[in-house]
Protein backbone atom coordinates (compact mmCIF):
# COMPACT_ATOMS: atom_id res chain seq x y z
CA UNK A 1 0.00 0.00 0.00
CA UNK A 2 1.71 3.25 -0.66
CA UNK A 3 2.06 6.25 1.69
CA UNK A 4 -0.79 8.54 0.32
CA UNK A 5 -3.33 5.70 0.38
CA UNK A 6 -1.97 4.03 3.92
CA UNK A 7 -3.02 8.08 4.64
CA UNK A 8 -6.15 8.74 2.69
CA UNK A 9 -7.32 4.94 4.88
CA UNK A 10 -6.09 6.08 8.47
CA UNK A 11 -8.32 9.51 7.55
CA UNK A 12 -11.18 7.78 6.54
CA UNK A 13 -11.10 5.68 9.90
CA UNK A 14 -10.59 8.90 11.89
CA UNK A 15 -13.49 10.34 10.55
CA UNK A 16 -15.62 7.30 10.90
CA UNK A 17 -14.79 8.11 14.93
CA UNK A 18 -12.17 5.38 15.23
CA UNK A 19 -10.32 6.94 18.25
CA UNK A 20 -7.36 4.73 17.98
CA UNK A 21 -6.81 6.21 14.01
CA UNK A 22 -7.57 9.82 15.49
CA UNK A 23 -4.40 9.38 17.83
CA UNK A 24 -2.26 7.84 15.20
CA UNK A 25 -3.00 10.35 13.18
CA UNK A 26 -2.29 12.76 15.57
CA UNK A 27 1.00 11.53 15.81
CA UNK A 28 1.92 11.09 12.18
CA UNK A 29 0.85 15.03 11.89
CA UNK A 30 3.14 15.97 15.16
CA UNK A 31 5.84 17.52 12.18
CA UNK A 32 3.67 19.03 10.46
CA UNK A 33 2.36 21.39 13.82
CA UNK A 34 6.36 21.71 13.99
CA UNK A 35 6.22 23.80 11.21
CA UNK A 36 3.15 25.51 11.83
CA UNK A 37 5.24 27.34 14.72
CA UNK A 38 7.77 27.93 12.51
CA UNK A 39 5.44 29.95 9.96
CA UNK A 40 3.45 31.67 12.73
CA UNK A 41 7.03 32.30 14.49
CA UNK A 42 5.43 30.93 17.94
CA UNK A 43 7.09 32.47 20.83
CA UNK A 44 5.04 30.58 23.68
CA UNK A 45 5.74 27.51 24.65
CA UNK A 46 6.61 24.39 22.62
CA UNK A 47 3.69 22.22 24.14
CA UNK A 48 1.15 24.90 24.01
CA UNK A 49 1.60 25.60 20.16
CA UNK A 50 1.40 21.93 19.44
CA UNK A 51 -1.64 21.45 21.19
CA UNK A 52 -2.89 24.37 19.05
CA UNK A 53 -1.61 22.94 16.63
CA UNK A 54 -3.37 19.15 17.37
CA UNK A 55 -6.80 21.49 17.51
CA UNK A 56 -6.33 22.55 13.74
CA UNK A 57 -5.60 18.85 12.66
CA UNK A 58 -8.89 17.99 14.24
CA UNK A 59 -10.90 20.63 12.82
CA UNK A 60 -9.30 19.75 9.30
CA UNK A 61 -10.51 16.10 10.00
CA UNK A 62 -13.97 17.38 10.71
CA UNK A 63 -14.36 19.19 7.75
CA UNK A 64 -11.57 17.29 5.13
CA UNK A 65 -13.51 15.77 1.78
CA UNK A 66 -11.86 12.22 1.27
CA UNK A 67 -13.07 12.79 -2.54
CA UNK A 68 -10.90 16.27 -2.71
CA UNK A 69 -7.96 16.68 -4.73
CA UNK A 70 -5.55 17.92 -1.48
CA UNK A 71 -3.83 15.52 0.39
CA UNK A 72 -4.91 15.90 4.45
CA UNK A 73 -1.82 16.87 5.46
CA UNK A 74 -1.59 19.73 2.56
CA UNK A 75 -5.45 20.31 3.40
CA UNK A 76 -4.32 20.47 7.56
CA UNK A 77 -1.65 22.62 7.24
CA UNK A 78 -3.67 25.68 6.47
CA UNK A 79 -5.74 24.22 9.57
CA UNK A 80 -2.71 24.67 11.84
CA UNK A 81 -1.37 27.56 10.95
CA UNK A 82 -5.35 29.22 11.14
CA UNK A 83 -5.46 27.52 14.83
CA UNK A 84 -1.88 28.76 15.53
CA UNK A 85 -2.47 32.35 14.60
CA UNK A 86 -5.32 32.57 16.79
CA UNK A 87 -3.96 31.73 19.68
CA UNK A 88 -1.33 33.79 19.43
CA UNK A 89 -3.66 36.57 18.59
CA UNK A 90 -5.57 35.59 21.99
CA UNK A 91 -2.58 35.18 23.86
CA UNK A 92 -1.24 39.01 22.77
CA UNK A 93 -4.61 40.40 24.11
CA UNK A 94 -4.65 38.75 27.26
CA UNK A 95 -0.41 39.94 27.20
CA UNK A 96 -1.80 43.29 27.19
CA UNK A 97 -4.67 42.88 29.36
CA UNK A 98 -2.11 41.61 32.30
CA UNK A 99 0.69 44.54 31.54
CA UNK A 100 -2.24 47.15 32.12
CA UNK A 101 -3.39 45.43 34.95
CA UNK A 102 0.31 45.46 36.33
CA UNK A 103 0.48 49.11 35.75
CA UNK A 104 -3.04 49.92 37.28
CA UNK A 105 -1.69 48.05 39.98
CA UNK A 106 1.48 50.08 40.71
CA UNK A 107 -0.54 53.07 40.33
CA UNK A 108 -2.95 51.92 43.25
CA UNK A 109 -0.08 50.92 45.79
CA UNK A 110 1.42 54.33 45.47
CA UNK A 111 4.29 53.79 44.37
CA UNK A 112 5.18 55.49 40.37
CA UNK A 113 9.20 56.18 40.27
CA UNK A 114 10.11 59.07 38.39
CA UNK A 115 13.90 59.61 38.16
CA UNK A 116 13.94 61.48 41.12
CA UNK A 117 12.18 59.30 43.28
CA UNK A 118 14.94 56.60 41.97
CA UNK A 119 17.17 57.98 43.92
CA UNK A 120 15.42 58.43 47.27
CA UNK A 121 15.10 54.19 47.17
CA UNK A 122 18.27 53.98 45.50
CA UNK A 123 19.50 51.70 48.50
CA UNK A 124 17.47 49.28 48.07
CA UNK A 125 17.68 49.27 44.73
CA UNK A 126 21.29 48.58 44.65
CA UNK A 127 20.70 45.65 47.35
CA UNK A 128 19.11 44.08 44.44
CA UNK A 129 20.38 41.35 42.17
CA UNK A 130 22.00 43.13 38.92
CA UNK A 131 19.57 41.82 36.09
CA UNK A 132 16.84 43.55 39.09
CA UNK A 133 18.40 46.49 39.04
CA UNK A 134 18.19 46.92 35.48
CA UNK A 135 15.03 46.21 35.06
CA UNK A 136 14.26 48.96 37.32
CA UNK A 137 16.54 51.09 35.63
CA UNK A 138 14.99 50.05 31.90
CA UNK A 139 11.62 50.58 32.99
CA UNK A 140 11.76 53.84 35.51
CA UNK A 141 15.10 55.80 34.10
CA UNK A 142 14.91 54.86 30.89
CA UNK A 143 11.22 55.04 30.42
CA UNK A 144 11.48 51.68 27.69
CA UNK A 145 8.57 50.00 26.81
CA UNK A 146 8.31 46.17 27.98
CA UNK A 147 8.51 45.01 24.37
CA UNK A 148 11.97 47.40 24.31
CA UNK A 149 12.84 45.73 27.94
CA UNK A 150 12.13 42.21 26.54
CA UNK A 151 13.98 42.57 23.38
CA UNK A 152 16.82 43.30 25.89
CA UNK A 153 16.27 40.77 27.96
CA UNK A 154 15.84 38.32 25.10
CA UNK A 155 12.37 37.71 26.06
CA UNK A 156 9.38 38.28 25.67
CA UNK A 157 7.65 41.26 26.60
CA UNK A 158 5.22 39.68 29.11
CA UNK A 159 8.20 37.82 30.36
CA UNK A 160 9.95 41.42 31.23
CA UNK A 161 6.25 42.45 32.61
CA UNK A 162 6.22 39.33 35.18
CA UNK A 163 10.12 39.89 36.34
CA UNK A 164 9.56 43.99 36.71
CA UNK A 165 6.03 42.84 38.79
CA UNK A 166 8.14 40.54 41.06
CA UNK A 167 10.92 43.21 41.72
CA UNK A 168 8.39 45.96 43.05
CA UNK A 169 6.45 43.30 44.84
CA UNK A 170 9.75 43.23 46.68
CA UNK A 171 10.70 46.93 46.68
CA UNK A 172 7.08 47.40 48.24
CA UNK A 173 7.10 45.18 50.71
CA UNK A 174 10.40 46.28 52.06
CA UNK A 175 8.74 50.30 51.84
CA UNK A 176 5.96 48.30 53.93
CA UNK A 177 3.48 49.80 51.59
């Protein structure tokens, strides 16, 4: 049996509900949701973009035509990249959501640095670790953006959001505010 029927049979058992050929399958198409976060340059992590990923294989299943021209996995890929591109088009909202919250936040403890207030908790600043010092530095002297911060970092920007968060958790609770 060659490769494209072997395929075109374990589809046509997935889609009959064979569980056991839905799995396989799921497996056989684990490259191709590879590449679909290598096309939608995925920057979250590896598990979470293939199970994104294993979503668009299923919904190409569900609506694949055995008597169509495209193979399934030519037909799935645009699945998985669709599924891909979504997510990561959820996942920048909520990113956004939780840096304004994080800023709303920071605003309601009392505590906004301007340069000059910088220097007034200077001490405890420089009781911090270095990379914790420059984020504080980055964010307050500097004035960068968390995107700018995370492209320093070589992370991403809701990655420079969390560490910044952590570091005045700390400075606050030593100002006991």
């Amino acid at each position: 049996m060659s490769e494209k029927t072997a395929e075109a049979t374990l589809v046509a058992r997935a889609k009959d509900g064979d569980t056991t050929a839905v799995a396989e399958l799921l497996s056989k198409m684990d490259g191709l949701c590879r590449w679909g976060l290598r096309m939608v340059n995925w920057t979250g992590e590896i598990e979470d973009g293939l199970q994104e990923g294993r979503l668009g294989i299923l919904i190409a299943l569900e609506k694949f035509n055995l008597d169509g021209v495209a193979s399934f996995g030519t037909y799935a890929g645009w699945w998985v990249r669709k599924s891909l591109q979504r997510a990561m088009t959820t996942r920048e909202y909520n990113v956004e959501e939780n840096i304004e919250k994080e800023q709303e936040q920071t605003q309601i403890a009392g505590i906004t640095f301007s340069p000059a207030e910088l220097g007034e908790v200077s001490d405890m600043v420089s009781g911090l670790p270095k990379e914790e010092q420059a984020l504080v530095s980055m964010r307050f002297t500097e004035g960068l953006t968390y995107e700018t911060m995370g492209k320093r970092l070589g992370c991403h920007k809701y990655i420079a959001s969390i560490r910044l968060q952590r570091v005045l958790a700390a400075i606050r609770e030593k100002l006991g505010v």
